[in-house]
N, C-alpha and C. Protein backbone atom coordinates (compact mmCIF):
# COMPACT_ATOMS: atom_id res chain seq x y z
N UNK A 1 -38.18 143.13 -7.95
CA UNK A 1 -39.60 143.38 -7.92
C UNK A 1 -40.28 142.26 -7.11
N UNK A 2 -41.10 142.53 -6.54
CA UNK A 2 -41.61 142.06 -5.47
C UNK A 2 -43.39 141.28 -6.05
N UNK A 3 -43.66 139.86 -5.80
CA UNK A 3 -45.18 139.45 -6.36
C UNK A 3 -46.59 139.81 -4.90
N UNK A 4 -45.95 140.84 -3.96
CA UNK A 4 -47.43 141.19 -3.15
C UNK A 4 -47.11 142.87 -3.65
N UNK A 5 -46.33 143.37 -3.57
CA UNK A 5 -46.02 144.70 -3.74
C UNK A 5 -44.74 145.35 -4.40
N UNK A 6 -44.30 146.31 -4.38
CA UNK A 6 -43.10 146.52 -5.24
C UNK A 6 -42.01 146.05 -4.98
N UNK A 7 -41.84 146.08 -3.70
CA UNK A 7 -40.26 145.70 -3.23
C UNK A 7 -40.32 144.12 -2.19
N UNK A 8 -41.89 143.58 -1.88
CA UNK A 8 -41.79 142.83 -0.45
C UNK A 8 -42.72 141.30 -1.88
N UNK A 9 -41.88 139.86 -1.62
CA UNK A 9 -42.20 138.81 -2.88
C UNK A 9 -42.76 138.15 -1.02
N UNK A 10 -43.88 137.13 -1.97
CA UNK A 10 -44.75 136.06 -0.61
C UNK A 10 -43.30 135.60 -0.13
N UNK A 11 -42.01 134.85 -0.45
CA UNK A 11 -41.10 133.84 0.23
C UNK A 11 -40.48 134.12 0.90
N UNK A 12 -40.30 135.68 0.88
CA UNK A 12 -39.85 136.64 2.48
C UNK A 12 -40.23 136.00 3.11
N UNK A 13 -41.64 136.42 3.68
CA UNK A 13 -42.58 135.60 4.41
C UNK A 13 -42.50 134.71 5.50
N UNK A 14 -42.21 133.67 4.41
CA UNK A 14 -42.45 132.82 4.78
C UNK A 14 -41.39 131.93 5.80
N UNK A 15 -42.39 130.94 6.42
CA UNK A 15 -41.50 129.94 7.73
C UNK A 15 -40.35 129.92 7.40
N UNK A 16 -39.02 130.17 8.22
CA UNK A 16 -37.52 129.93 7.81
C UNK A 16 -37.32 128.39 8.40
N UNK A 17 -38.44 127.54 9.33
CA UNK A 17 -38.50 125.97 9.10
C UNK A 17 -37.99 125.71 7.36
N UNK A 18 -38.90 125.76 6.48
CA UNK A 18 -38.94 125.66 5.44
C UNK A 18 -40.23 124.45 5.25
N UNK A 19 -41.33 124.72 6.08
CA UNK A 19 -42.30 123.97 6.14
C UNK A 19 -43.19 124.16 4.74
N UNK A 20 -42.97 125.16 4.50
CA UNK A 20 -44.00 125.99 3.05
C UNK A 20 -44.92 127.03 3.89
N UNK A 21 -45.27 127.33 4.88
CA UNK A 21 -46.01 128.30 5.64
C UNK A 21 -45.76 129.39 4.66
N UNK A 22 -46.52 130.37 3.85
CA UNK A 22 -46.59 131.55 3.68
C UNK A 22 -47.64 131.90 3.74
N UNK A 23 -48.59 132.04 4.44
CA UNK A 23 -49.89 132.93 3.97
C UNK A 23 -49.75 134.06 5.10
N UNK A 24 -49.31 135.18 4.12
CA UNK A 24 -48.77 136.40 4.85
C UNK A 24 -49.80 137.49 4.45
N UNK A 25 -50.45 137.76 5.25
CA UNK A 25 -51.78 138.69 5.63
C UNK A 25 -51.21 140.00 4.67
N UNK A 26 -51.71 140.32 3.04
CA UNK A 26 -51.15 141.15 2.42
C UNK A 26 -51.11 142.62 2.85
N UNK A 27 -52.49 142.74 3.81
CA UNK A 27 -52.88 143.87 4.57
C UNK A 27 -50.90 144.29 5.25
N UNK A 28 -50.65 143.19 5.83
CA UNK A 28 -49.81 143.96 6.53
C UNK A 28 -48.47 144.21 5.73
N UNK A 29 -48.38 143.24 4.52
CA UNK A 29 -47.17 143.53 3.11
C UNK A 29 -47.57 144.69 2.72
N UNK A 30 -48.29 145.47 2.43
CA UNK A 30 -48.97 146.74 2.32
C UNK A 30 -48.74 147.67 2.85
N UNK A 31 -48.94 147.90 4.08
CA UNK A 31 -48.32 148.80 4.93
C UNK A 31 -46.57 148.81 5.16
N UNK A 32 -46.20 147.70 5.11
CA UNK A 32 -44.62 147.93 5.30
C UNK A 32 -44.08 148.20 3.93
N UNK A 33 -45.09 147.99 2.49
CA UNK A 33 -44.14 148.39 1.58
C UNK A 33 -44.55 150.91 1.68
N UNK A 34 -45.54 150.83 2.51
CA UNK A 34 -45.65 152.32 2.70
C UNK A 34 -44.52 152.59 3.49
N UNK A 35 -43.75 152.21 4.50
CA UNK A 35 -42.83 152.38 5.48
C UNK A 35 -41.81 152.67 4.54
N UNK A 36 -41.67 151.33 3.44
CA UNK A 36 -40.18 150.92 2.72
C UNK A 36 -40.33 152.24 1.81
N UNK A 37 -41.60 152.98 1.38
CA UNK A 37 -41.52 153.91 0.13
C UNK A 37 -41.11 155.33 0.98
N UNK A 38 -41.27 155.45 2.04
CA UNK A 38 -41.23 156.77 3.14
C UNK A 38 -39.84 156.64 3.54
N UNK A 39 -39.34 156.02 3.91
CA UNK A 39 -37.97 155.52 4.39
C UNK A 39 -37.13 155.40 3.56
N UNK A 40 -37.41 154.94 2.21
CA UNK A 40 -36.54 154.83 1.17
C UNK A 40 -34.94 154.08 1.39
N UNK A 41 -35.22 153.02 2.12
CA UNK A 41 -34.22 152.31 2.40
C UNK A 41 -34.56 150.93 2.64
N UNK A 42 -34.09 149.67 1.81
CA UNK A 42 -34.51 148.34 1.70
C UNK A 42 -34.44 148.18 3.26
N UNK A 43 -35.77 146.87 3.49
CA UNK A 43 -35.81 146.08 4.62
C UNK A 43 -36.10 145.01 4.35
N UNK A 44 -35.23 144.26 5.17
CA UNK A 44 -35.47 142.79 5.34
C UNK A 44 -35.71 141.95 6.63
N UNK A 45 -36.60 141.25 5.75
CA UNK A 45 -37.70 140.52 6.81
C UNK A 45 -37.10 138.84 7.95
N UNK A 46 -36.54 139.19 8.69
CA UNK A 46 -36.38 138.33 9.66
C UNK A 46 -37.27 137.08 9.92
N UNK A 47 -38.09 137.65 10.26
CA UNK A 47 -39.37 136.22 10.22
C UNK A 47 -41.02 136.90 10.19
N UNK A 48 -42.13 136.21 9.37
CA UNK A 48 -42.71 136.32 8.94
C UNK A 48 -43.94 135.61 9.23
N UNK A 49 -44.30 134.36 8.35
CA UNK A 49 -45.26 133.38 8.78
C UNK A 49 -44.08 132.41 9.93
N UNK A 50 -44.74 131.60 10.82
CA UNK A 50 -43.60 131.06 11.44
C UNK A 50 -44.90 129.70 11.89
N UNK A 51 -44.46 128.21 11.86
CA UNK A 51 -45.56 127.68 11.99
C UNK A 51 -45.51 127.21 13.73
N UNK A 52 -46.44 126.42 13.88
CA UNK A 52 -46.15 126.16 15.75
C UNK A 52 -45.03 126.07 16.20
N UNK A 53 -44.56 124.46 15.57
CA UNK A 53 -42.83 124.25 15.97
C UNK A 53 -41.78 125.38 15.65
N UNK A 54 -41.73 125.97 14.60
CA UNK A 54 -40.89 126.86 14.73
C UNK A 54 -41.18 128.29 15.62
N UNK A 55 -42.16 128.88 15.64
CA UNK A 55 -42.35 129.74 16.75
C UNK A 55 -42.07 129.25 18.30
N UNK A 56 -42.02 127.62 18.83
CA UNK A 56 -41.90 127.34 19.87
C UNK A 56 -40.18 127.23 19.81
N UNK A 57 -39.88 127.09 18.63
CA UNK A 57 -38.23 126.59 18.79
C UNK A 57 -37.57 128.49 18.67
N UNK A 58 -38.15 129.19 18.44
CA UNK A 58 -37.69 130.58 18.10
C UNK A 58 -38.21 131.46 20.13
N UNK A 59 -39.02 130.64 20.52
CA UNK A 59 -39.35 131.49 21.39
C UNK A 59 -40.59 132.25 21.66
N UNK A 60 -41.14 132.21 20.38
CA UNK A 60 -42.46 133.32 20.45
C UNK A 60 -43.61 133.00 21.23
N UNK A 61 -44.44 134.17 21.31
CA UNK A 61 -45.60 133.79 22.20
C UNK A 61 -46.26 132.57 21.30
N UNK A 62 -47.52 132.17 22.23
CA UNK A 62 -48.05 131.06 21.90
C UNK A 62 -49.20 131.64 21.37
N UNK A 63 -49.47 133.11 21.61
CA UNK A 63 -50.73 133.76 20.73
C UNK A 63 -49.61 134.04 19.59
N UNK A 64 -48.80 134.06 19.12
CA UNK A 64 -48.05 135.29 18.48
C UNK A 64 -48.76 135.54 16.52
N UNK A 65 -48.97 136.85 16.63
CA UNK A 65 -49.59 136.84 15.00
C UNK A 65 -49.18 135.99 14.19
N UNK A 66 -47.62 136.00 14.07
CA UNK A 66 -47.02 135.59 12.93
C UNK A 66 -47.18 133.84 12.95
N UNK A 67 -47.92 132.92 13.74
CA UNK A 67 -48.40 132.09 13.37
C UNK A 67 -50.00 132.09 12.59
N UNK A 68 -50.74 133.06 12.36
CA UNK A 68 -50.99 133.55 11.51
C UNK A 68 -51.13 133.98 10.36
N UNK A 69 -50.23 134.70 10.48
CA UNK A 69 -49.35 135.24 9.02
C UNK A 69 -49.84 136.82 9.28
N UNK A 70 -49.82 137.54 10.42
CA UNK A 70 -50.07 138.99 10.53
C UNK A 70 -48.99 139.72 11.39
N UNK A 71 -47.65 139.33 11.29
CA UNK A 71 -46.68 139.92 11.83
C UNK A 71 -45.33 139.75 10.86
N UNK A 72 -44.58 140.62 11.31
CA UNK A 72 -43.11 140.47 10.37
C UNK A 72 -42.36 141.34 11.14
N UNK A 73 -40.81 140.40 11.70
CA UNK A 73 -40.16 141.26 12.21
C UNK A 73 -38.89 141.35 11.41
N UNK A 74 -38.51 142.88 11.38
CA UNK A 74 -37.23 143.36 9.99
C UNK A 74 -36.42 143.95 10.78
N UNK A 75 -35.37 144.24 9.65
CA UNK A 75 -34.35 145.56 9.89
C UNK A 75 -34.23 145.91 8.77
N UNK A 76 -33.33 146.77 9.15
CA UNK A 76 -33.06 147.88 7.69
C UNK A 76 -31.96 147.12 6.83
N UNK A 77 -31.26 147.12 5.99
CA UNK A 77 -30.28 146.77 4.55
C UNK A 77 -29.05 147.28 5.29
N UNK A 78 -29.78 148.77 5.44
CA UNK A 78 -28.13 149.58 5.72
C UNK A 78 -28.56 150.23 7.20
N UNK A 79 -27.51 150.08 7.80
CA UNK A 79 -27.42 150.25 8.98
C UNK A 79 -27.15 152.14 9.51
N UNK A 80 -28.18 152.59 10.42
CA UNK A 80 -28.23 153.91 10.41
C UNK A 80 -28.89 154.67 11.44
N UNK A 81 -28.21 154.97 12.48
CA UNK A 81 -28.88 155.35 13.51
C UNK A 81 -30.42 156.43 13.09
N UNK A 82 -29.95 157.34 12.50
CA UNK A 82 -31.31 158.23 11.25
C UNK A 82 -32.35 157.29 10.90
N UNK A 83 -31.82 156.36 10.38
CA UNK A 83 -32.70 155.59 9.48
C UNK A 83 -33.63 154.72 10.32
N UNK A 84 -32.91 154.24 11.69
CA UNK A 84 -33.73 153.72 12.81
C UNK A 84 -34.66 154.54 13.51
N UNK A 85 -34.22 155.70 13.79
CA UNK A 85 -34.68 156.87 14.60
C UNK A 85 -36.00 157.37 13.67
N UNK A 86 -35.86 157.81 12.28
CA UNK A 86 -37.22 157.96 11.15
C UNK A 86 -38.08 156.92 11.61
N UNK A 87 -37.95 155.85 11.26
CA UNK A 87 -38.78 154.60 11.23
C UNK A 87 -39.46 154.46 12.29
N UNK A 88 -38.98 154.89 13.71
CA UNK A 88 -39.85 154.70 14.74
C UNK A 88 -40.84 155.62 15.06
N UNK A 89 -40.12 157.02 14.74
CA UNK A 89 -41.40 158.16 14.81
C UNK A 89 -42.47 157.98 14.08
N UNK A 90 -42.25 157.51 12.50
CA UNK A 90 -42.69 156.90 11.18
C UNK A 90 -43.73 155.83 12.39
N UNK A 91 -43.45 154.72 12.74
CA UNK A 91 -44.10 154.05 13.12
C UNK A 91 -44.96 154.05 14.91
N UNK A 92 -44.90 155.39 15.49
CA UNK A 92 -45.14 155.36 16.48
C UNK A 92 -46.48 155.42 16.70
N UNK A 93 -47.30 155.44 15.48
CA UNK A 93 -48.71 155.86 15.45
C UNK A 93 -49.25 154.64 14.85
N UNK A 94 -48.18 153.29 14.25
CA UNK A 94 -48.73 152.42 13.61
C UNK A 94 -49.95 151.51 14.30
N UNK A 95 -51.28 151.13 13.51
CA UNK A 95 -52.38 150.99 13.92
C UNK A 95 -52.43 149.58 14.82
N UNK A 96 -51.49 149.14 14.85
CA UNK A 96 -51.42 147.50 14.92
C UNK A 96 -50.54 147.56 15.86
N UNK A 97 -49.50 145.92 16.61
CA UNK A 97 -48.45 146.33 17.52
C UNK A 97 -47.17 146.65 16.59
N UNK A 98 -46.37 147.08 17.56
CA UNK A 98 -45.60 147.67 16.74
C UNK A 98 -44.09 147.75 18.58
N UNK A 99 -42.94 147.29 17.91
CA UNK A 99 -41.75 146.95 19.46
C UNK A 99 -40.70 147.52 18.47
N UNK A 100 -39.68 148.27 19.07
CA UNK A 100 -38.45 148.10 18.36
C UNK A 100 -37.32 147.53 19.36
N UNK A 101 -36.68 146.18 18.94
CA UNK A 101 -35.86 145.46 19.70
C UNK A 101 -34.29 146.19 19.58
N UNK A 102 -34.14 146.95 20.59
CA UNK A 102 -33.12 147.84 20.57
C UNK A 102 -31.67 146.95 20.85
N UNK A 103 -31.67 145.86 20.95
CA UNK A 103 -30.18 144.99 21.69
C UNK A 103 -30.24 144.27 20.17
N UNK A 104 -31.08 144.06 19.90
CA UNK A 104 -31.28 142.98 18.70
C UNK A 104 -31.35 143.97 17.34
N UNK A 105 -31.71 145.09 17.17
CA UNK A 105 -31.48 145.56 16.06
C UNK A 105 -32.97 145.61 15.24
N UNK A 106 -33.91 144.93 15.78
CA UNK A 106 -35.02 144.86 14.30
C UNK A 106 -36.23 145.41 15.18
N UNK A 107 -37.43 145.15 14.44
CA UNK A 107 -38.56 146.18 14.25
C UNK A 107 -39.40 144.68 13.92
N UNK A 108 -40.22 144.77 15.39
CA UNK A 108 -41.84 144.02 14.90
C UNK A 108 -42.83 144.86 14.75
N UNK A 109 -43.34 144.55 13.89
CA UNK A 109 -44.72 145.07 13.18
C UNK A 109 -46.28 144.02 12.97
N UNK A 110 -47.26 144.16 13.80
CA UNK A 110 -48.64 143.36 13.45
C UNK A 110 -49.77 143.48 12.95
N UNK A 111 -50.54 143.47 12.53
CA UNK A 111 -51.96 144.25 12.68
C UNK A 111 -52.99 143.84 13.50
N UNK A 112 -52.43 143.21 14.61
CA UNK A 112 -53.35 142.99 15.82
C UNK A 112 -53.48 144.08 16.19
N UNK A 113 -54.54 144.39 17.29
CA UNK A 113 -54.89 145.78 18.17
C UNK A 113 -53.81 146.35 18.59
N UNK A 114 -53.79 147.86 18.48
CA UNK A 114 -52.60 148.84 18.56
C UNK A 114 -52.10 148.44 20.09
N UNK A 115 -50.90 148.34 20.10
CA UNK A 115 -50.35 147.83 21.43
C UNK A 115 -48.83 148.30 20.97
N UNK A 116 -47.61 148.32 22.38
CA UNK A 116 -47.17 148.77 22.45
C UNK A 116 -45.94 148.37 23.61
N UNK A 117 -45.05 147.58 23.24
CA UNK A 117 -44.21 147.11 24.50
C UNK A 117 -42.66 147.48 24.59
């Protein structure tokens, strides 16, 4: 059981530095626990809040939400071409950005302005 929603706890979240960064925009724990209830298949969260240094040591943009705390990039538990293929149609309308990293396997999700790369 999860302390923002049923299945998604704040320490997901949070910086994998291990700085303490969690303030993870619940708006968007919210919507991915609607994904996780439609999909019906656990996801786990790759990175989450991420603070300067670690977003610069990971690569990310220098706008990037998830210094923030309004992005989270996942994959699925169980591995499933279906289960990838749902999720994107599932998410092709999502209001925010939204990438699926096809070499890499996972799924970013933001609630910045609907965008699309």
């Amino acid at each position: 059981m999860g302390d923002i929603t049923q299945a998604f706890s704040r320490h997901e979240f949070a910086c994998k530095c291990g700085c303490g960064f969690d303030d993870i925009d619940e708006r968007l724990v919210h919507r991915l626990q609607v994904v996780r209830d439609i999909i019906k298949i656990p996801m786990i969260i790759n990175s989450g809040c991420r603070c300067v240094e670690h977003n610069k040591n990971v690569g990310g943009a220098g706008g990037s939400y998830h210094l923030i705390g309004e992005a989270a990039d996942w994959h699925f538990d169980i591995i499933g071409v279906n289960s990838y293929f749902r999720a994107c149609m599932l998410l092709r309308d999502w209001s925010g950005g939204f990438h699926y990293y096809k070499r890499q396997k996972f799924f970013h999700c933001d609630i910045g302005p609907k965008r699309r790369w």
